[in-house]
Protein backbone atom coordinates (compact mmCIF):
# COMPACT_ATOMS: atom_id res chain seq x y z
CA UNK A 1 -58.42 -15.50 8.83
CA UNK A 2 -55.02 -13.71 8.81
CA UNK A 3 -53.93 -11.73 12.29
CA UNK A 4 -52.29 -8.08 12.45
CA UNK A 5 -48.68 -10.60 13.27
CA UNK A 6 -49.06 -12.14 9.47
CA UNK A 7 -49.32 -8.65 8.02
CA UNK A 8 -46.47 -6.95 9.83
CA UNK A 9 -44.28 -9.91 9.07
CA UNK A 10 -45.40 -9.87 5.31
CA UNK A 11 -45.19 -6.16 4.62
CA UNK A 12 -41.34 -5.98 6.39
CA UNK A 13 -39.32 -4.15 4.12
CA UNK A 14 -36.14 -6.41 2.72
CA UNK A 15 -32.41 -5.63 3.59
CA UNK A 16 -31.52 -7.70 0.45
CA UNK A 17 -29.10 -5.69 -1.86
CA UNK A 18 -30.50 -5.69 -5.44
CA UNK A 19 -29.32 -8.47 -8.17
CA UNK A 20 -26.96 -7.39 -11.04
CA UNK A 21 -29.97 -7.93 -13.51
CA UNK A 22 -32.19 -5.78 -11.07
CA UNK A 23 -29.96 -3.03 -10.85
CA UNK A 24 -29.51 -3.47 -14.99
CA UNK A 25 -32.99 -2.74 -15.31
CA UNK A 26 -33.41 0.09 -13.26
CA UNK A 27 -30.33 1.52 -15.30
CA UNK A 28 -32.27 0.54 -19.06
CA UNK A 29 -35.05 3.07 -17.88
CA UNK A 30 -32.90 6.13 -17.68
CA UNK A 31 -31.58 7.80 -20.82
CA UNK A 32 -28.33 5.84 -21.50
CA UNK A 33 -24.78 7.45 -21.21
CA UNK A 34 -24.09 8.32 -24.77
CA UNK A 35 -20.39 7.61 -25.85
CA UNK A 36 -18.20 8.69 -28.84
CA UNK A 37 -15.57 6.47 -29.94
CA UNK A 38 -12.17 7.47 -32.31
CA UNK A 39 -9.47 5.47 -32.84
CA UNK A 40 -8.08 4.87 -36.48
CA UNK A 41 -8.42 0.53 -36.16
CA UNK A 42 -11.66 -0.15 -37.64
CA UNK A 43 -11.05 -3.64 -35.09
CA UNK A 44 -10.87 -1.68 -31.98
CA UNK A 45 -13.63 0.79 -32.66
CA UNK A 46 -16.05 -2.32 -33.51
CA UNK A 47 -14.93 -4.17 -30.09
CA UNK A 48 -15.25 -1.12 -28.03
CA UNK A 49 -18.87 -0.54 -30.00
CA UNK A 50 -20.12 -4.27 -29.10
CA UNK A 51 -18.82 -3.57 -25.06
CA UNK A 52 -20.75 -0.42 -24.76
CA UNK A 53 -24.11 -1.35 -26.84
CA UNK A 54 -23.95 -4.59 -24.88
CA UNK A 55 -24.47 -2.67 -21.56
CA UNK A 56 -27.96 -1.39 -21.06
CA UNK A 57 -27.21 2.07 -19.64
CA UNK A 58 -24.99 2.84 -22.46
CA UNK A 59 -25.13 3.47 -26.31
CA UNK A 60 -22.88 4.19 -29.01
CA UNK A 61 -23.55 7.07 -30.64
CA UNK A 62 -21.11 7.47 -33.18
CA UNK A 63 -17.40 6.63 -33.97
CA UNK A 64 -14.86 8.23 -35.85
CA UNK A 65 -11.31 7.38 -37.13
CA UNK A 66 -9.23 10.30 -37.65
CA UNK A 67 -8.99 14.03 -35.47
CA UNK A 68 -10.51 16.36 -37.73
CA UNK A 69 -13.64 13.61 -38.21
CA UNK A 70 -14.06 13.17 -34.58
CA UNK A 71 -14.25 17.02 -34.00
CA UNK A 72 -17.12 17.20 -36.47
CA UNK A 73 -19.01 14.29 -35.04
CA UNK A 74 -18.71 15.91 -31.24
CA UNK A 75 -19.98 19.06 -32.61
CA UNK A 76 -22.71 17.09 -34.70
CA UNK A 77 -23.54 14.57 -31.57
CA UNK A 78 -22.50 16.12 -28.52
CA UNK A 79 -21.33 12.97 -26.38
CA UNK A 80 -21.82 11.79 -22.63
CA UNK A 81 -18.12 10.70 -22.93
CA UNK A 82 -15.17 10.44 -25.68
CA UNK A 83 -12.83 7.90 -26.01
CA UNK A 84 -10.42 9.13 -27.71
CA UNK A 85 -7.04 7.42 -29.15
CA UNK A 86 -3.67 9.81 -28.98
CA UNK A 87 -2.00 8.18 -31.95
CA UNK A 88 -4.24 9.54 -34.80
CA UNK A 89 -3.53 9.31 -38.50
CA UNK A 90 -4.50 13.57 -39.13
CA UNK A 91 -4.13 14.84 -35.67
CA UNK A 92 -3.53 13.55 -32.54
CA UNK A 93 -6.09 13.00 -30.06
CA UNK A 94 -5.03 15.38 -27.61
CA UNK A 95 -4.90 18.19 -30.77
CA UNK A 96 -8.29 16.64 -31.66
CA UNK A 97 -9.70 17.39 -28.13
CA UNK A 98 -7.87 20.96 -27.58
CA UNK A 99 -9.80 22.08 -30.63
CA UNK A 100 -13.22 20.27 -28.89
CA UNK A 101 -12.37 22.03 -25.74
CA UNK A 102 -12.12 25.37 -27.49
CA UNK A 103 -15.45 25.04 -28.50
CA UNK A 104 -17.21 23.72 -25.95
CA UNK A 105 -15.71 24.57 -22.54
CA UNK A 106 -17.76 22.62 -20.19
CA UNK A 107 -16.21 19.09 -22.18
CA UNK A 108 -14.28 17.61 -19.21
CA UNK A 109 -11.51 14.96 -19.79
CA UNK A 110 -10.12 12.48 -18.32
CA UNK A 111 -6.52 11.18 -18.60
CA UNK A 112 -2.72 10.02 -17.48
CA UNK A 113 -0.47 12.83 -16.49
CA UNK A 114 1.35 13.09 -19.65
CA UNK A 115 -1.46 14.06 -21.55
CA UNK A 116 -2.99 16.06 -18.55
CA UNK A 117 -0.32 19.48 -19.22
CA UNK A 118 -0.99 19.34 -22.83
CA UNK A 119 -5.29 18.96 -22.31
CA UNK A 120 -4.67 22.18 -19.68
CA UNK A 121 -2.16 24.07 -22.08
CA UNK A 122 0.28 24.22 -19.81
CA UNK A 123 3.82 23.24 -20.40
């Protein structure tokens, strides 16, 4: 017969932090973080692409190679987050996200302080 003792040690909640894998799963159930890639090397796109689709909270969306292209696919997709190359073969990236900006205001960015005064349209 079990005792009131063999419950209350059974039904003890765990201090254990959760596993990578557990903590994986839980992520997988949510809607993943939708990203947008653009960067002109067809090589770099497809290794960013197999990082992200490789990570089950996350999904590429779409991917673009030039400025003016990756302004039509934001409006088209509207991505969790952009990564976005400067050195572009139309436009540069941060012309490319000024336009995206203008658009939709509520796009936030993320960057090095070089590229921060330019994003703000400041000087």
């Amino acid at each position: 017969m079990i005792s009131q003792a063999d419950i209350q040690v059974v039904s003890r909640p765990t201090t254990c932090t959760p596993t990578t894998t557990e903590r994986r799963r839980s992520m997988s159930q949510s809607e993943p973080i939708r990203v947008f890639s653009v960067d002109d090397q067809p090589l770099i796109r497809g290794g960013i692409a197999a990082l992200i689709n490789d990570e089950p909270d996350m999904r590429m969306i779409a991917q673009a190679s030039n400025g003016h292209d990756a302004i039509q696919k934001f409006r088209q997709h509207r991505p969790d987050v952009t990564l976005m190359d400067v050195r572009l073969p139309d436009i540069s990236g941060i012309e490319a996200m000024i336009a995206i900006r203008s658009d939709f205001s509520r796009a936030t960015w993320r960057s090095g302080a070089p590229w921060r005064r330019a994003l703000e349209g400041t000087s």
